[in-house]
Protein backbone atom coordinates (compact mmCIF):
# COMPACT_ATOMS: atom_id res chain seq x y z
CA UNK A 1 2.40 -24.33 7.97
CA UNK A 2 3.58 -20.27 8.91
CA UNK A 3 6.49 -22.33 10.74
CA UNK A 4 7.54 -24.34 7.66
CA UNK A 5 7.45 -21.43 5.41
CA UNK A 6 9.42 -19.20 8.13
CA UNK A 7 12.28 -22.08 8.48
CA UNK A 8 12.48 -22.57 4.27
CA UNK A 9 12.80 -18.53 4.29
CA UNK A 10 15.01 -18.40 6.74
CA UNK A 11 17.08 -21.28 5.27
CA UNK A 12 17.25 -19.57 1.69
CA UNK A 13 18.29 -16.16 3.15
CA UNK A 14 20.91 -14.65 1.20
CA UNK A 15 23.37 -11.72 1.69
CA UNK A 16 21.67 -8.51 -0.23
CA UNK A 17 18.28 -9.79 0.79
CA UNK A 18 16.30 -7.40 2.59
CA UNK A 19 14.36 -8.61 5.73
CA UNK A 20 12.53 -7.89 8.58
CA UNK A 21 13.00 -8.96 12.06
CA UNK A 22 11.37 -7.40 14.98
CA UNK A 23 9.34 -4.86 12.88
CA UNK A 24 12.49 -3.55 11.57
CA UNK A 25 14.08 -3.51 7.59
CA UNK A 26 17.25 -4.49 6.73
CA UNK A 27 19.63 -5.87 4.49
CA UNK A 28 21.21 -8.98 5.34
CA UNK A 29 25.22 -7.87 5.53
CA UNK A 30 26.47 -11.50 6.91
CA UNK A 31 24.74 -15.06 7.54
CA UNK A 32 26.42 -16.38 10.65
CA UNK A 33 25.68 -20.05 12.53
CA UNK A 34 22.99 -18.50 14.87
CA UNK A 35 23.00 -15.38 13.92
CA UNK A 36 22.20 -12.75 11.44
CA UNK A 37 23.84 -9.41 11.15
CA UNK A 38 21.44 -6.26 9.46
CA UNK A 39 22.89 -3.40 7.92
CA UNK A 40 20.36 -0.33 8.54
CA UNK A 41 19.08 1.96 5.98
CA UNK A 42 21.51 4.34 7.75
CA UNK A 43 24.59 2.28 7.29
CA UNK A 44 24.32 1.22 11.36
CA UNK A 45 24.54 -2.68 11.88
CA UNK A 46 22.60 -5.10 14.23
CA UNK A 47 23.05 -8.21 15.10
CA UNK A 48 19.67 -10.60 15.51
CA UNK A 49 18.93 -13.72 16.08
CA UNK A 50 17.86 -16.11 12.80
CA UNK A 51 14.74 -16.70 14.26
CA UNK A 52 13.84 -13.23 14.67
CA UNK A 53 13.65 -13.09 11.29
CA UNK A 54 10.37 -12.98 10.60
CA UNK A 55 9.54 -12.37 6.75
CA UNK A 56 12.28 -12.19 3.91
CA UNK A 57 11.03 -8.92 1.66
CA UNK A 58 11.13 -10.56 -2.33
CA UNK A 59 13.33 -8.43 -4.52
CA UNK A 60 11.27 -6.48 -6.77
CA UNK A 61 13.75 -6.50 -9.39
CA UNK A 62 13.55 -10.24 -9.87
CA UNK A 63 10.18 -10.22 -9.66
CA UNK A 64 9.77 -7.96 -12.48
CA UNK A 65 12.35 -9.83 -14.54
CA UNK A 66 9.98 -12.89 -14.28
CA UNK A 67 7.04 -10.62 -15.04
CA UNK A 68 8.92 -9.69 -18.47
CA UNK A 69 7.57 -11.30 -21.78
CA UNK A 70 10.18 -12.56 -24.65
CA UNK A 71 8.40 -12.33 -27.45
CA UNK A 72 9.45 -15.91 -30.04
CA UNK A 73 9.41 -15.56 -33.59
């Protein structure tokens, strides 16, 4: 199950997303074949591996938009 749900993140990973891989944060700068580059909270880049991409961090501001109520008249 972890596996399936790490391949369908992994899949839907999108540039702006933030990520971890290896214990470390970043933002996802470019999606390449096999690879992923990271762009630091410094502004330093990294190159990884997709599969070392272990979690894909949900953006909070999306997440609040869906928490948001519109009230219908």
């Amino acid at each position: 199950k972890r596996r399936k749900k790490l391949e369908k993140q992994r899949s839907s990973m999108q540039v702006g997303a933030k990520v971890t891989a290896m214990g470390i944060i970043g933002t996802v700068d470019k999606i390449e074949e096999k690879t992923v580059i990271l762009e630091m909270i410094d502004g330093s880049k990294i190159e990884v591996i997709k599969q070392a991409v272990t979690d894909v961090v949900p953006d909070e501001s999306k997440q609040a938009d869906k928490n948001i109520k519109i009230p219908t008249s």
